[in-house]
Every structure is written in structure tokens, then in C-alpha cells.
N, C-alpha and C. Protein backbone atom coordinates (compact mmCIF):
# COMPACT_ATOMS: atom_id res chain seq x y z
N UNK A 1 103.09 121.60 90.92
CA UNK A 1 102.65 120.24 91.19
C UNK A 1 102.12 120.17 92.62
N UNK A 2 101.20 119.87 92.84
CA UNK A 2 100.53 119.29 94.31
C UNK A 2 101.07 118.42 94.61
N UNK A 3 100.77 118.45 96.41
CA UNK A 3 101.30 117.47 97.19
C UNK A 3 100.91 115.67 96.98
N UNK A 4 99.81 115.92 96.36
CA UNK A 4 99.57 114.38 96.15
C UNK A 4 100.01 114.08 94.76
N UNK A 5 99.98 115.04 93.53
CA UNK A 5 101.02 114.67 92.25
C UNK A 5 102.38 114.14 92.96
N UNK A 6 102.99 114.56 93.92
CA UNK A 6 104.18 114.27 94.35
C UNK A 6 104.17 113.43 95.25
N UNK A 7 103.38 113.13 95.88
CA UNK A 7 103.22 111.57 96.42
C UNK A 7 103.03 110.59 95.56
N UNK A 8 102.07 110.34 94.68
CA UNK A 8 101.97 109.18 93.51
C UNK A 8 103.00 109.07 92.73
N UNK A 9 104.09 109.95 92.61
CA UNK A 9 104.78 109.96 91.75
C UNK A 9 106.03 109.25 92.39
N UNK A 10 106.15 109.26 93.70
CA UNK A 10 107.12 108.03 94.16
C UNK A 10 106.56 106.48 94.77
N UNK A 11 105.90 106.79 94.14
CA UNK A 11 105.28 105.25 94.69
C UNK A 11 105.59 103.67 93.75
N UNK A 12 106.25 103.05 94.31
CA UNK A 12 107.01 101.74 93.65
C UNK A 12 105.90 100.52 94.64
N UNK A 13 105.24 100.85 95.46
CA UNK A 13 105.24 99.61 96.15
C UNK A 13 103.34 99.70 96.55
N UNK A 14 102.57 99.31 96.13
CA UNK A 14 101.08 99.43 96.37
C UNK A 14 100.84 98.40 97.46
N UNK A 15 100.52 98.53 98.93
CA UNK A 15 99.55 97.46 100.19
C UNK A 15 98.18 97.56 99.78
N UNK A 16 97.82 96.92 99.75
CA UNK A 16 95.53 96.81 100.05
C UNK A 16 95.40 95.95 101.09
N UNK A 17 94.89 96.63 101.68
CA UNK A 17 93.73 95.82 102.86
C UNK A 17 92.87 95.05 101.93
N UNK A 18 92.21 94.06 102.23
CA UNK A 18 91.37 93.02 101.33
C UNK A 18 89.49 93.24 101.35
N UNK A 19 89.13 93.05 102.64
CA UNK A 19 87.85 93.67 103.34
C UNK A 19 87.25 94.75 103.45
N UNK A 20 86.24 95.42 102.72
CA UNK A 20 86.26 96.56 102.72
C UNK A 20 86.81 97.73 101.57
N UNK A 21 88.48 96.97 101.23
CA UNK A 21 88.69 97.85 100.09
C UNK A 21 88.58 96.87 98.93
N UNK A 22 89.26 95.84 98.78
CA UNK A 22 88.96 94.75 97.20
C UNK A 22 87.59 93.91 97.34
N UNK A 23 86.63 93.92 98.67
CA UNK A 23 85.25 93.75 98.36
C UNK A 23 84.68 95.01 98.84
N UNK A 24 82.98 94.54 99.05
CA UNK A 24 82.29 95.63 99.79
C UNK A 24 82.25 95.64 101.31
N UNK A 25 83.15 94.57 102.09
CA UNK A 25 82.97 94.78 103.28
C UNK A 25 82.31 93.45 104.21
N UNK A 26 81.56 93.16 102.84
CA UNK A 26 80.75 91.55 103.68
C UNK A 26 81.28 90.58 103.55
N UNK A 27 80.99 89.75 104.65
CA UNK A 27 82.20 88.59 104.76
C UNK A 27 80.85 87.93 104.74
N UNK A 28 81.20 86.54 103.94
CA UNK A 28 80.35 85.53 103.03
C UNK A 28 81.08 84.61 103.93
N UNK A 29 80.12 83.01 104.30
CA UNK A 29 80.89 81.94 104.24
C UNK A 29 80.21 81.15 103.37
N UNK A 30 80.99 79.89 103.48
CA UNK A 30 80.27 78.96 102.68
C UNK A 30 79.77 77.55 103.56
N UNK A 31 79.07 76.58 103.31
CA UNK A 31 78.41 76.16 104.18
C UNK A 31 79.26 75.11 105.08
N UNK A 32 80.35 74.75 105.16
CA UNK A 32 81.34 74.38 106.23
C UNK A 32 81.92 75.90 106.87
N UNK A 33 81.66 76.95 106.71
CA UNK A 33 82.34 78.06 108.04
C UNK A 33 83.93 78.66 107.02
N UNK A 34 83.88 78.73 105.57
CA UNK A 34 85.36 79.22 105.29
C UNK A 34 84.62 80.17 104.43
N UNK A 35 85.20 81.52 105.20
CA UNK A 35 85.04 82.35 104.06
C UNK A 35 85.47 82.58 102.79
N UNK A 36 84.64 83.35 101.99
CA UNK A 36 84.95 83.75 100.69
C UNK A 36 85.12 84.99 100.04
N UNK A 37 85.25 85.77 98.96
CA UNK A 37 85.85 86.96 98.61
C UNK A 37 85.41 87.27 96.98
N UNK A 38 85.11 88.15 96.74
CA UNK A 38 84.23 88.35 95.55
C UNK A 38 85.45 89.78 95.10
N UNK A 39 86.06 89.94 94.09
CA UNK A 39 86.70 91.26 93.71
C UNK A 39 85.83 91.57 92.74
N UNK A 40 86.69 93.06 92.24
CA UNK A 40 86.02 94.03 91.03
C UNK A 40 86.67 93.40 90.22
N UNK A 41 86.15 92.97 89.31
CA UNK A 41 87.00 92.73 87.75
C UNK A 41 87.84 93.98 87.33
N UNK A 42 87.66 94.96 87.54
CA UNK A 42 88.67 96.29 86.96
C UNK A 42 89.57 96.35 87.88
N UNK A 43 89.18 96.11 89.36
CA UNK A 43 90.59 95.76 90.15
C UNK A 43 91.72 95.06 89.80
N UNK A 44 90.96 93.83 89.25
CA UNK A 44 91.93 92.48 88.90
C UNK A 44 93.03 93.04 87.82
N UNK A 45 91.83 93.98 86.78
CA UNK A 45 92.62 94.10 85.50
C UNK A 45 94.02 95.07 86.15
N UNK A 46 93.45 96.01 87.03
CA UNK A 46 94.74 97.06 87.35
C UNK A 46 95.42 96.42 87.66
N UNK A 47 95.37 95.46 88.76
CA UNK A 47 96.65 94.87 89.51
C UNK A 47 97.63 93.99 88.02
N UNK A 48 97.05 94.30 87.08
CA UNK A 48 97.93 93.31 86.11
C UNK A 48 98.88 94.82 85.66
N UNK A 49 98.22 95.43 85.40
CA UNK A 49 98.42 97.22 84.57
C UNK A 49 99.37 97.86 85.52
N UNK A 50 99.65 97.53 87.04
CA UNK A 50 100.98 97.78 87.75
C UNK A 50 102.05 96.65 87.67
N UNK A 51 101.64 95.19 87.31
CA UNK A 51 102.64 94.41 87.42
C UNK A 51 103.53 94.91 86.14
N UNK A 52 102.43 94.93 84.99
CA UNK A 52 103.53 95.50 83.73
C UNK A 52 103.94 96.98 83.73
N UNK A 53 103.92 97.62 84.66
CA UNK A 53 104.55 98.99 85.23
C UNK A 53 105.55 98.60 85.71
N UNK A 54 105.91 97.51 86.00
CA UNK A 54 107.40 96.81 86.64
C UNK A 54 107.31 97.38 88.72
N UNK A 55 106.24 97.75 89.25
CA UNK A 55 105.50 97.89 90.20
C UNK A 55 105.60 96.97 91.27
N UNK A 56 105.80 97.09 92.18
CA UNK A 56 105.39 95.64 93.29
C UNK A 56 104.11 95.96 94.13
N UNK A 57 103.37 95.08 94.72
CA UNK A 57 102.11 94.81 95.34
C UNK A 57 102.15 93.90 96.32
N UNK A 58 101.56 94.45 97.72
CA UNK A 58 101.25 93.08 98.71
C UNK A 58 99.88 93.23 99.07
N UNK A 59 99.23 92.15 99.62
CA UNK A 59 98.10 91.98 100.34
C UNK A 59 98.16 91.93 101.34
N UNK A 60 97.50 92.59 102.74
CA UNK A 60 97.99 92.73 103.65
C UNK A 60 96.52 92.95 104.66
N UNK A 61 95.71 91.77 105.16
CA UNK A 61 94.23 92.21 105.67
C UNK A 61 94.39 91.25 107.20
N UNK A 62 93.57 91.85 108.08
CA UNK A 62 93.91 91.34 109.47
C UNK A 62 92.74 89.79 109.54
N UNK A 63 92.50 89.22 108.67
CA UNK A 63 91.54 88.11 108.19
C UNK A 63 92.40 87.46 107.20
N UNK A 64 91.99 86.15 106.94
CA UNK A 64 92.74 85.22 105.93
C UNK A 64 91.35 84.21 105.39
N UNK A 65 91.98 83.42 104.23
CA UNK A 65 91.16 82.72 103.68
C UNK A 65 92.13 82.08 102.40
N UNK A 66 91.27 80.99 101.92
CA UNK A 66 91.89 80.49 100.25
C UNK A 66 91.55 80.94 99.67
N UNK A 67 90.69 81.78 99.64
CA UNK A 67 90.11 82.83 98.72
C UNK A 67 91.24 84.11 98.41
N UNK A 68 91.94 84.84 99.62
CA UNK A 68 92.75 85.80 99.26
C UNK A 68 94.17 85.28 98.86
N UNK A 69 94.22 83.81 99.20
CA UNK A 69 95.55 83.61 98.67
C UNK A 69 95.51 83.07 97.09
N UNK A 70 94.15 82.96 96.86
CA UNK A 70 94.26 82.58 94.90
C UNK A 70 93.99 84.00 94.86
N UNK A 71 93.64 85.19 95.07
CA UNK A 71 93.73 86.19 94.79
C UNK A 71 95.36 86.63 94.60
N UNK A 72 95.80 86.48 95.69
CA UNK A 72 97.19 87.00 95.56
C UNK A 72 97.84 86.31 94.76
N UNK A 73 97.48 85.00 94.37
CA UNK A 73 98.86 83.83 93.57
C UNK A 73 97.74 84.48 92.15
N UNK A 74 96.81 84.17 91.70
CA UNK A 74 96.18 85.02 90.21
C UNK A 74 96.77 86.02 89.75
N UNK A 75 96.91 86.98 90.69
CA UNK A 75 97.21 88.43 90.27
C UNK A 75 98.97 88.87 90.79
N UNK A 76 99.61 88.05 90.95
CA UNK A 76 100.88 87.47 91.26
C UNK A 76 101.24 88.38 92.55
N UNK A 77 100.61 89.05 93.13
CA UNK A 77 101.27 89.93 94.46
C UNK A 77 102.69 89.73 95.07
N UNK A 78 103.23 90.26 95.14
CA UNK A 78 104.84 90.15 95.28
C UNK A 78 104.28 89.70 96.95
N UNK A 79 103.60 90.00 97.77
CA UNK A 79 103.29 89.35 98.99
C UNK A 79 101.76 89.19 99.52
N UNK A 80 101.52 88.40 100.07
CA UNK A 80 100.16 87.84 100.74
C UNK A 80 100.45 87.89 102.36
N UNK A 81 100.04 89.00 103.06
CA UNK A 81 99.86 88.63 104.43
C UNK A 81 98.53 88.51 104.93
N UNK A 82 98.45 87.44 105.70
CA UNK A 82 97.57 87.50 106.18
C UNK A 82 97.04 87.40 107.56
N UNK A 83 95.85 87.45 108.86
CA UNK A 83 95.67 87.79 110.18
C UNK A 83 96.81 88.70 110.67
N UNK A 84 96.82 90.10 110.10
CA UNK A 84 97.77 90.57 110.91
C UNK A 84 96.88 91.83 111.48
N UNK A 85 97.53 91.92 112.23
CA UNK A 85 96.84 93.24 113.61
C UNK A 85 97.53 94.60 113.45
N UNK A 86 98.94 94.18 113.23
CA UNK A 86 100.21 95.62 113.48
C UNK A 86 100.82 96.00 111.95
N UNK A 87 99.37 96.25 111.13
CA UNK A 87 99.61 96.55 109.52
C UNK A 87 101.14 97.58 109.35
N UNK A 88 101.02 98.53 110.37
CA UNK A 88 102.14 99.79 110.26
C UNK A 88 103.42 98.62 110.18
N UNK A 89 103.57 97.93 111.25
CA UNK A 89 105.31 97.23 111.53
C UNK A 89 105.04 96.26 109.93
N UNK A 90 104.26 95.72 109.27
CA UNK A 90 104.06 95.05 107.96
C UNK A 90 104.60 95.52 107.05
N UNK A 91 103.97 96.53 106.86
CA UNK A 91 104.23 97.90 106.11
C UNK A 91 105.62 98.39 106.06
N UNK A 92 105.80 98.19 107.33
CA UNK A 92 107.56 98.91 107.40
C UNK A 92 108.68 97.86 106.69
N UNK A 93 108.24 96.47 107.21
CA UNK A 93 108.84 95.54 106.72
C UNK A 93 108.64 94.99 105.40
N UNK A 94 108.00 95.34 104.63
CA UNK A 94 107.59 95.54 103.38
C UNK A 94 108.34 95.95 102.41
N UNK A 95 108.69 97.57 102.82
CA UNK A 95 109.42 98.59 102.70
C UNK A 95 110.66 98.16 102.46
N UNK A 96 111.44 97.58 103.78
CA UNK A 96 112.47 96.73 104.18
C UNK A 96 112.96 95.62 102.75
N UNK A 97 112.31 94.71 103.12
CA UNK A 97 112.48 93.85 101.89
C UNK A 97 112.44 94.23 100.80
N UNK A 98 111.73 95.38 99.93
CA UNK A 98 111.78 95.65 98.71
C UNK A 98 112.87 97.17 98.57
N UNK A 99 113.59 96.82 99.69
CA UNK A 99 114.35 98.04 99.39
C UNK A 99 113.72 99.73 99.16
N UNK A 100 113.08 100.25 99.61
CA UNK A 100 112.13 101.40 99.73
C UNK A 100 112.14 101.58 101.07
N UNK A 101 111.84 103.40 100.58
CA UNK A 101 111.83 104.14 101.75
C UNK A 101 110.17 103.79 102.02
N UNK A 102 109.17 104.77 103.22
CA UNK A 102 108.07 104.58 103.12
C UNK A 102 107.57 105.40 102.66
N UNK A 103 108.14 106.39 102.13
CA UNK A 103 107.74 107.33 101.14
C UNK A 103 106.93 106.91 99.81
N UNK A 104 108.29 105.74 99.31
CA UNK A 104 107.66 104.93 97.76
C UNK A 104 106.35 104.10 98.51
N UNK A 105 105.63 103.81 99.28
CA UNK A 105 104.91 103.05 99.41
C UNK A 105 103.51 103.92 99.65
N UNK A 106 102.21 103.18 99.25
CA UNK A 106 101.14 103.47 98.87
C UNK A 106 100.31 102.57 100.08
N UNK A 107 99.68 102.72 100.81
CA UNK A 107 98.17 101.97 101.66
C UNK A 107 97.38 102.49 101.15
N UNK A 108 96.18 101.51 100.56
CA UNK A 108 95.01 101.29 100.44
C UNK A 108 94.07 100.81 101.59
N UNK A 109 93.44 101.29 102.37
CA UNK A 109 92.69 101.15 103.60
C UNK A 109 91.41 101.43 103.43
N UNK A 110 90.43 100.95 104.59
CA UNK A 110 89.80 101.35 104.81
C UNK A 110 88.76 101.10 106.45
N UNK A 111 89.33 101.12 107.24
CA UNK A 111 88.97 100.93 108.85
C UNK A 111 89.66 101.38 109.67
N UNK A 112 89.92 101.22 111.19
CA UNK A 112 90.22 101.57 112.10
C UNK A 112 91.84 100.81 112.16
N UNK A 113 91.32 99.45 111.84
CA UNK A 113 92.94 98.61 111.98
C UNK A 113 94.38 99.52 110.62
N UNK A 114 94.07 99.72 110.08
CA UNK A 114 94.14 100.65 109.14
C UNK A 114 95.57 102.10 109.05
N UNK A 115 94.42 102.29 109.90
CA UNK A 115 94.84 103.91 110.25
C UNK A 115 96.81 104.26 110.37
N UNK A 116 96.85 103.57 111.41
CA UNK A 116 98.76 103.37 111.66
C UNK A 116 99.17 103.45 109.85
N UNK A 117 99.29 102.22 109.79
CA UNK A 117 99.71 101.55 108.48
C UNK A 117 99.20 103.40 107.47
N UNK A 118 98.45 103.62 107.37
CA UNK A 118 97.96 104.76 106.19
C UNK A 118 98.74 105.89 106.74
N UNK A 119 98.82 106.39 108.30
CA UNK A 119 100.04 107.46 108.56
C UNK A 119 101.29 107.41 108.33
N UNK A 120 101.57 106.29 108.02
CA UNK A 120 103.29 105.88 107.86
C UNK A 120 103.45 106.06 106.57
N UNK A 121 102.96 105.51 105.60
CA UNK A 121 102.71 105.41 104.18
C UNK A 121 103.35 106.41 103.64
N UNK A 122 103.59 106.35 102.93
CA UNK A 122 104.08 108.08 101.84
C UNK A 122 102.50 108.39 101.31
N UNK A 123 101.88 107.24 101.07
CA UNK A 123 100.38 108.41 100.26
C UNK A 123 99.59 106.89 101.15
N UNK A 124 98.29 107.66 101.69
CA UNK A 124 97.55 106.98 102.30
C UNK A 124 96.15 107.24 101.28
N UNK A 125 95.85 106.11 101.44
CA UNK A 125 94.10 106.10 100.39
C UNK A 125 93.06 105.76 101.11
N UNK A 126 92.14 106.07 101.43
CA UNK A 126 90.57 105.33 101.94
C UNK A 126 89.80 105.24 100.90
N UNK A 127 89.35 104.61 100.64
CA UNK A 127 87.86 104.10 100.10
C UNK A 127 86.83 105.02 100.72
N UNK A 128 86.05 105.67 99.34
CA UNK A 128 85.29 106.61 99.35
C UNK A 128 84.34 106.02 101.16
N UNK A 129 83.57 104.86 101.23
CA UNK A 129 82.70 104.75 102.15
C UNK A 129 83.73 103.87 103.31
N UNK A 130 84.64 104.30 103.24
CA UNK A 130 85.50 103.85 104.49
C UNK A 130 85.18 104.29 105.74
N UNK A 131 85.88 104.47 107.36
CA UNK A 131 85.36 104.37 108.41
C UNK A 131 86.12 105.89 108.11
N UNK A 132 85.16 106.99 109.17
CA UNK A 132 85.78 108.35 108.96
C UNK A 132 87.25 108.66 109.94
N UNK A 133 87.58 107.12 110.54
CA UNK A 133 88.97 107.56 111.35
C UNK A 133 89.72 107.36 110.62
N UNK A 134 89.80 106.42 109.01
CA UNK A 134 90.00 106.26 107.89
C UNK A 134 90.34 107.36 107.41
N UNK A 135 89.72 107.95 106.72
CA UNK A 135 89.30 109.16 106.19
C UNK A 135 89.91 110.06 106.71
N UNK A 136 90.09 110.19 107.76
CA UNK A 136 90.59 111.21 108.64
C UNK A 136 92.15 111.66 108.42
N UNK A 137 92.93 110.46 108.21
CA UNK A 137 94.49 110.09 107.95
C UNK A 137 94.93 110.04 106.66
N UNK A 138 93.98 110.02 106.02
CA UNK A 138 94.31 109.74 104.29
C UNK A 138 94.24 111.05 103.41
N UNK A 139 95.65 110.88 102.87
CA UNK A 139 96.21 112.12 101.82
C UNK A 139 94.72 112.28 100.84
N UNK A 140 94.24 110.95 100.35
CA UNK A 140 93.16 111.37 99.08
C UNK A 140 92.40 110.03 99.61
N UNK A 141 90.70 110.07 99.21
CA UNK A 141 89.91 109.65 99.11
C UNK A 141 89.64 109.10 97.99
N UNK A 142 88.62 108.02 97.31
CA UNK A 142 88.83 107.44 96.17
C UNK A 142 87.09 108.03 96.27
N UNK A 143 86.82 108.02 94.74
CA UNK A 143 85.32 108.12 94.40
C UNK A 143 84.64 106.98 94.52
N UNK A 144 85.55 105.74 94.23
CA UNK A 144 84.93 104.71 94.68
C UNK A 144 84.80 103.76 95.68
N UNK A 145 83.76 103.47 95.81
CA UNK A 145 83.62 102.37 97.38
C UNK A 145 84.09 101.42 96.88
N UNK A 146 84.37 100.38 98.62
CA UNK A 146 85.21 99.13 98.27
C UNK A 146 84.43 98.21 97.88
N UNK A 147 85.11 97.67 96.92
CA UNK A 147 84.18 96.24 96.26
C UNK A 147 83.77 96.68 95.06
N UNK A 148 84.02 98.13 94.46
CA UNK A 148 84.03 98.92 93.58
C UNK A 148 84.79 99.63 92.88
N UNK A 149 85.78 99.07 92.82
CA UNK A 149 86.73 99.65 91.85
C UNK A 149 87.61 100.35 92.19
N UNK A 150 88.35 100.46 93.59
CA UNK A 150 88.86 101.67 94.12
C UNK A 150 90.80 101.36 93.84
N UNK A 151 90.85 100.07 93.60
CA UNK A 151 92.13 99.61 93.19
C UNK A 151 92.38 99.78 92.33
N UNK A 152 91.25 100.00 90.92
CA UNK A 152 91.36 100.59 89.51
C UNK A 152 91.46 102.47 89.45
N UNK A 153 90.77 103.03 90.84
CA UNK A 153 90.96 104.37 90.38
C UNK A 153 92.50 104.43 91.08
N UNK A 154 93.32 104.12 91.95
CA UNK A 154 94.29 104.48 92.33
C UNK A 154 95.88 104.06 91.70
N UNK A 155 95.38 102.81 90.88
CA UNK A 155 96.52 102.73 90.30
C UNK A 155 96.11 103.43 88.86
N UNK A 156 95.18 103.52 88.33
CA UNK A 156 95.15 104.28 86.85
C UNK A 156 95.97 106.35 87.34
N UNK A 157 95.53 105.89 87.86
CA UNK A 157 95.48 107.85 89.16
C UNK A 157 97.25 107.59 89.11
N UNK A 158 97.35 106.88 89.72
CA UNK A 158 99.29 106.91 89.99
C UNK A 158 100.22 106.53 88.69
N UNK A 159 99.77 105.66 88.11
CA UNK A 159 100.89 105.05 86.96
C UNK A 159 100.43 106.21 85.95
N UNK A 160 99.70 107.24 86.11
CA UNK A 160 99.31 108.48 85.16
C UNK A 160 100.24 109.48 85.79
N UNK A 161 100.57 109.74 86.59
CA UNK A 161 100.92 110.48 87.77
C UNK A 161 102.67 110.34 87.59
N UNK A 162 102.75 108.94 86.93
CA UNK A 162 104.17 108.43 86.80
C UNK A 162 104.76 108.56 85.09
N UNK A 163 103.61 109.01 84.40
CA UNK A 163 103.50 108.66 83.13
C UNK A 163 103.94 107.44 82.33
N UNK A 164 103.22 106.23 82.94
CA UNK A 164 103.24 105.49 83.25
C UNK A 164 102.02 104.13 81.90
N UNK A 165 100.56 105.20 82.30
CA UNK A 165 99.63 104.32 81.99
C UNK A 165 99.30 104.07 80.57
N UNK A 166 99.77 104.97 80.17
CA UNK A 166 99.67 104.48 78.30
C UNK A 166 100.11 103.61 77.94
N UNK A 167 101.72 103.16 78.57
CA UNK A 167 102.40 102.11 78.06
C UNK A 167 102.17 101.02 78.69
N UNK A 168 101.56 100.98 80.11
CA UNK A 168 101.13 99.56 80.55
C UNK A 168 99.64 99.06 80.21
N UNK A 169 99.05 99.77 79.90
CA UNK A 169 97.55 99.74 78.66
C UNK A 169 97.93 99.08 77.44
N UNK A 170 98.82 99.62 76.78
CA UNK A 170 99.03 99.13 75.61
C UNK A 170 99.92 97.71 75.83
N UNK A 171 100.66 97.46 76.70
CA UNK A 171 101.40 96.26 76.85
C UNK A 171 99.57 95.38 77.42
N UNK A 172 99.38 96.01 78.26
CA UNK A 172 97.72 95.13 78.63
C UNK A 172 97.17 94.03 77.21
N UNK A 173 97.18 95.81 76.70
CA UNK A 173 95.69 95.25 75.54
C UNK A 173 96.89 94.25 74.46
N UNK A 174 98.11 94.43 74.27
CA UNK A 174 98.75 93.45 72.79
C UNK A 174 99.71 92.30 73.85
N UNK A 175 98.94 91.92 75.12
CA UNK A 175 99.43 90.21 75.78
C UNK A 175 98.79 89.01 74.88
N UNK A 176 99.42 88.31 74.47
CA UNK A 176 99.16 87.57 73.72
C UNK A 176 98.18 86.14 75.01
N UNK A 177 97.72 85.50 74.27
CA UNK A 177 96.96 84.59 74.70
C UNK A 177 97.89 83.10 75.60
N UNK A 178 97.93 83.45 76.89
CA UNK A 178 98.46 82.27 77.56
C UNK A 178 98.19 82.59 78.86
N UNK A 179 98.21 81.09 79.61
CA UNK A 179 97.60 80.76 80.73
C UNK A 179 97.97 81.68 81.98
N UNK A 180 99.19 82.48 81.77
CA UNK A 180 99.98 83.69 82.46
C UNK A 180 99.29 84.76 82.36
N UNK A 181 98.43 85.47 82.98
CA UNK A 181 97.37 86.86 82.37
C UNK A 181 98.45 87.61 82.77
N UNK A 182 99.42 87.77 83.25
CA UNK A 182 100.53 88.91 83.18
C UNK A 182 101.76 88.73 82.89
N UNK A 183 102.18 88.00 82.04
CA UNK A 183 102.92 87.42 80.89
C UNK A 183 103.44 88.75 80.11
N UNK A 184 103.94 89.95 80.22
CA UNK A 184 104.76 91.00 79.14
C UNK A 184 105.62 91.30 79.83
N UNK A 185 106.45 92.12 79.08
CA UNK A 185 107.69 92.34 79.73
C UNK A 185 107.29 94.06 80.60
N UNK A 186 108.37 94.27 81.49
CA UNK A 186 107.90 95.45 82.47
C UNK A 186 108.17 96.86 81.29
N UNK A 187 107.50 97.67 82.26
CA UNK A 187 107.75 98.67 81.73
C UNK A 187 109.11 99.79 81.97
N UNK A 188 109.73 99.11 82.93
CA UNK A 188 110.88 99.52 84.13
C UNK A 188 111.99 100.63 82.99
């Protein structure tokens, strides 16, 4: 088994940076000055495909908006941080609260603010067109750029890794129809 089979394989706790990795990087406003946030639809779907992995997830980007917090309340994120600078001490405290080492924990990055937070990590990720000081720190690279799907290759990649993804696919595809899009029971 490789070193990164054995990193994904303890991972209980997924961070994303928001900017860069769940869009492409461009910050939109709208015509009073509040930004906005556009995701991948296959992102959205994964982040449901770890909740029924029985999985936890935070958001964690040094920018804020109402945009990332209906992101995080949609896709139920066990946490929403937001304007933070010192992602690593986040991260640690993250860890903290959900009871995990930083081993079980996963960063999704992709910039300079970044970097800390992705060395601490047990498995650090960049986004294929991330910043190369990014890149530089991160166990694996994703094929896909941000704003492209890179939240769908890393959790399909890990909950496979966990043997994991068949059964949260199939709990996916037979959720019955209600206003809860992640409404099944875990896979725990």
C-alpha cells in the first residue's frame, strides 16, 4: 500500500478552502458590493456522498459571504469558518472538537494562505491549477482545477480508499424524495 492509500484511509474529517478550490478563483460581486460563489454540481453531490459515509466536513476560506454560508447550511458542513488568516491553528481546532488526531484530517487548498494548514494535515490536496507554493506541500494533486470538480475527485478517491464508495452511492442514488438532500442513514 502507498503512502497516500494510507493517508486517505484515515481520514474522518475533510477542510476546503472555498476560493479557488469549490470555485475557479473569481470573485463576482453583485451590484451593491456582496460577493457571490458559483460551485461544481459534482462537488455538491460529493459533499452529500461523505455526509452518508458518516464523514465530517468544514469550510474554512480567509473571505466570507451569504453565499458560503447557504453553501455550508445546503450541504450541512459540520462547520463554516469564515475571514480566517491562521487556517493551520483552525485546522488544529477542528481536529480538537471532533475528537481527531491531524492525521484523520484532509485540507483541500489551494494558495499561499493555505500552505501551513496543508503541512499539518495528515493528507494535503492542491487543486491541479493551484499556486506552486501550494503544490509544493501537498501529498497529491487533483486532475482537476478549482471550480471543477476537485471536491468530487478527492472524496470519490478517499471513501474508495476507505471502501467506502459503493455503499454511499447506493444510499445516494435510493434517498427518497424530501426537502433534506442528505436525509439517509450513515454508513458508520
Amino acid at each position: 500500500m502507498s503512502d497516500l492509500e494510507t493517508r486517505m484511509q484515515r481520514i474522518r474529517l475533510l477542510v476546503c478552502d472555498v476560493d479557488g478550490v469549490l470555485t475557479d478563483g473569481k470573485l463576482f460581486f453583485d451590484g451593491e458590493g456582496r460577493p457571490f460563489r458559483a460551485i461544481y454540481a459534482r462537488d455538491a453531490a460529493a459533499f452529500t456522498l461523505w455526509r452518508l459515509a458518516g464523514r465530517k466536513m468544514a469550510l474554512v476560506t480567509g473571505l466570507g459571504s451569504a453565499a458560503v454560508d447557504e453553501i455550508a447550511s445546503r450541504w450541512r458542513f459540520d462547520d463554516c469558518l469564515t475571514w480566517v488568516r491562521d487556517k493551520e491553528r483552525v485546522c488544529r481546532d477542528l481536529a480538537e472538537k471532533h475528537n481527531l488526531g491531524m492525521e484523520a484530517l484532509a485540507f483541500l487548498g489551494d494558495d499561499l494562505i493555505d500552505r501551513n494548514a496543508m503541512r499539518a494535515a495528515g493528507l494535503a490536496v492542491a487543486v491541479a491549477d493551484a499556486a506552486p507554493e501550494a503544490k509544493a506541500v501537498a501529498h497529491w494533486v487533483t486532475e482537476a482545477a478549482g471550480g471543477a470538480g476537485p471536491a468530487r475527485e478527492v472524496i470519490t478517491r478517499v471513501l474508495g480508499a476507505q471502501g467506502l464508495l459503493e455503499e454511499a452511492v447506493e444510499a445516494y442514488c435510493s434517498r427518497k424524495d424530501e426537502p433534506d438532500e442528505t436525509a439517509a442513514p450513515s454508513l458508520q
